[in-house]
C-alpha atoms as a PDB file:
ATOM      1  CA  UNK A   1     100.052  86.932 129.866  1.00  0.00           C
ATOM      2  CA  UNK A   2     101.016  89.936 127.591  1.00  0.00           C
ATOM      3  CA  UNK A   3      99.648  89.831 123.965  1.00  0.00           C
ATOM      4  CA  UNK A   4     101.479  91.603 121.911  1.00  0.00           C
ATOM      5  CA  UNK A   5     100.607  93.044 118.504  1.00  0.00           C
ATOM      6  CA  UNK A   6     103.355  93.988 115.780  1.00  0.00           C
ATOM      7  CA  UNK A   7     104.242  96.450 112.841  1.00  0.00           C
ATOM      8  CA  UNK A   8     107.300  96.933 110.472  1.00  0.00           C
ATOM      9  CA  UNK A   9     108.210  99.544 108.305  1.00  0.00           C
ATOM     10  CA  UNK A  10     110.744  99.584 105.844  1.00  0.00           C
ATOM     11  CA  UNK A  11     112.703 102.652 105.683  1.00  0.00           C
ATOM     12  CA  UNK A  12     111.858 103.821 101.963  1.00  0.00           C
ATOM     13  CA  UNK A  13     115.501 105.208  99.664  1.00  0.00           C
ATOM     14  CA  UNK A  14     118.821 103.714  99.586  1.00  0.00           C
ATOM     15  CA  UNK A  15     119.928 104.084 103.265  1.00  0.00           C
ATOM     16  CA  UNK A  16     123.687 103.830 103.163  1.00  0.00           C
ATOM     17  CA  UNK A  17     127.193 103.634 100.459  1.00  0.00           C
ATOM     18  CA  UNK A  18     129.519 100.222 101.024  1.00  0.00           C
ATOM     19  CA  UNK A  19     130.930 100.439 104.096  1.00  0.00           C
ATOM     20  CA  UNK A  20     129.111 103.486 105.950  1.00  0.00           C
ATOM     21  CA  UNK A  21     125.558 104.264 106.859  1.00  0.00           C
ATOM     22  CA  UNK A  22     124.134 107.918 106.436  1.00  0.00           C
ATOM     23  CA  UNK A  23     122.735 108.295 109.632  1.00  0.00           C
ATOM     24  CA  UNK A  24     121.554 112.254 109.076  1.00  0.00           C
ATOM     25  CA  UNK A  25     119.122 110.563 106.697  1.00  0.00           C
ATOM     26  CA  UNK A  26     117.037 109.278 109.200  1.00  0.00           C
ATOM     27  CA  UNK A  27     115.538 112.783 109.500  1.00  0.00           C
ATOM     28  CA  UNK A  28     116.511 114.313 106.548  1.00  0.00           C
ATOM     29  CA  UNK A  29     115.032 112.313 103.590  1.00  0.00           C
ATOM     30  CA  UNK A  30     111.672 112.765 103.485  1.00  0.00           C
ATOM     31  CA  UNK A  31     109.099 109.924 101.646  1.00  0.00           C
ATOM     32  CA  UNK A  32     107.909 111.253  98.661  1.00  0.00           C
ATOM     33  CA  UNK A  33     104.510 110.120  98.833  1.00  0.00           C
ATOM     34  CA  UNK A  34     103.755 110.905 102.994  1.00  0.00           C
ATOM     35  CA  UNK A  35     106.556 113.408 103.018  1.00  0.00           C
ATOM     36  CA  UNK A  36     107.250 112.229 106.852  1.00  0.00           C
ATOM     37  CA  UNK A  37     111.271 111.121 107.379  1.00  0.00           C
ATOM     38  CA  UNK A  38     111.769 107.681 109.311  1.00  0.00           C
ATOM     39  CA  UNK A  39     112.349 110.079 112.391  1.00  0.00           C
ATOM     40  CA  UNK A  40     108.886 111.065 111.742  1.00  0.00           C
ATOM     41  CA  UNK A  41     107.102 108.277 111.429  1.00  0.00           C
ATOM     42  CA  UNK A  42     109.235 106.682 114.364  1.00  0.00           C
ATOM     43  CA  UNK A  43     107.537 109.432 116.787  1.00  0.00           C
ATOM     44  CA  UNK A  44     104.286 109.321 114.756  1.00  0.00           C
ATOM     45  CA  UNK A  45     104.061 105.260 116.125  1.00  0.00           C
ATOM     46  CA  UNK A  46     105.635 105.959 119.389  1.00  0.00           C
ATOM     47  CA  UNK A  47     102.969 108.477 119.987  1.00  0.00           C
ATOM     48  CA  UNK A  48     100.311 105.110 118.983  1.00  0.00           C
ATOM     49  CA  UNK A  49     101.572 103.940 121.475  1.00  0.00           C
ATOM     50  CA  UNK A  50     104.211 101.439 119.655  1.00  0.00           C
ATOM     51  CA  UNK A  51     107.564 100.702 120.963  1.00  0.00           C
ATOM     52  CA  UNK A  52     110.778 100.560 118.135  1.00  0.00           C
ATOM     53  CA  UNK A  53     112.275  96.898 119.651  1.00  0.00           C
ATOM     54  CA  UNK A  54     114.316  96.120 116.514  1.00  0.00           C
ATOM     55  CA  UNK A  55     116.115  97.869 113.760  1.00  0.00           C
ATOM     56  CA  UNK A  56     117.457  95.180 110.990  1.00  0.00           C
ATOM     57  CA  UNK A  57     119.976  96.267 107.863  1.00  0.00           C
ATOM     58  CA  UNK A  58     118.475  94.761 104.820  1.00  0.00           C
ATOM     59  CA  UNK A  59     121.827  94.173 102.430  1.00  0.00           C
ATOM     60  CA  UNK A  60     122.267  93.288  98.799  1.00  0.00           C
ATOM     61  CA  UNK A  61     125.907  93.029  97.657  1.00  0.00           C
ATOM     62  CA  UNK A  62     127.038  93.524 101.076  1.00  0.00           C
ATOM     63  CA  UNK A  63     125.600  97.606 100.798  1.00  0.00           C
ATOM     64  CA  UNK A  64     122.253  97.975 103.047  1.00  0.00           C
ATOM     65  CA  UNK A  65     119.789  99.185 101.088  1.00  0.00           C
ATOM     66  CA  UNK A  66     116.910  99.353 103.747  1.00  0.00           C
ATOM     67  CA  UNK A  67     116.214  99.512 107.592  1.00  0.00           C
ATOM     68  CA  UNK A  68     113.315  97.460 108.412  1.00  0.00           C
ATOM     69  CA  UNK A  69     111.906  98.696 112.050  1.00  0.00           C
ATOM     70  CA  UNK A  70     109.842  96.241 114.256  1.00  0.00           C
ATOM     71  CA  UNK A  71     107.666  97.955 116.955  1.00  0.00           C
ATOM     72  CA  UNK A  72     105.471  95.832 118.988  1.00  0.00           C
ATOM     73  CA  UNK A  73     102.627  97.235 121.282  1.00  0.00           C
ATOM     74  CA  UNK A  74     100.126  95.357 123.994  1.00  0.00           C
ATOM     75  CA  UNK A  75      97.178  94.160 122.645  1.00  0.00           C
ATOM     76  CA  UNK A  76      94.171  95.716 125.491  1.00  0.00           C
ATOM     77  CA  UNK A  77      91.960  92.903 126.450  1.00  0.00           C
ATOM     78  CA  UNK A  78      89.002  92.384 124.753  1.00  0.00           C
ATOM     79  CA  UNK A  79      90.094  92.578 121.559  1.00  0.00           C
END
């Protein structure tokens, strides 16, 4: 049986206005303190050998504020 081991990452500005999410930030904000967009730091895992299996809207007030990504990855034996 496949363990699995798992990550999030919480996208890190204001994502999106009521109503309509602004995509083109995935790529185009970058974090202020890594200075890597979500884009980058979803190819930074992938190439860790993590897989993105879920993308969830955190909301306040009906307005998501966040994306929280899940990536999962096997766990090799013997560890």
């Amino acid at each position: 049986m496949t363990k699995w081991e798992l990550s999030t990452y919480p996208s890190g500005e204001l994502y999106s206005v009521t109503g309509s999410v602004a995509v083109e930030r995935l790529w185009k904000d970058k974090d202020k303190k890594t200075g890597l967009s979500d884009w980058d730091e979803i190819i930074r895992r992938a190439n860790e050998g993590w897989e993105l299996v879920s993308v969830t809207p955190l909301a306040w007030n009906g307005t998501v504020q966040r994306l929280l990504y899940t990536f999962k990855r096997p766990i090799e034996e013997g560890q």
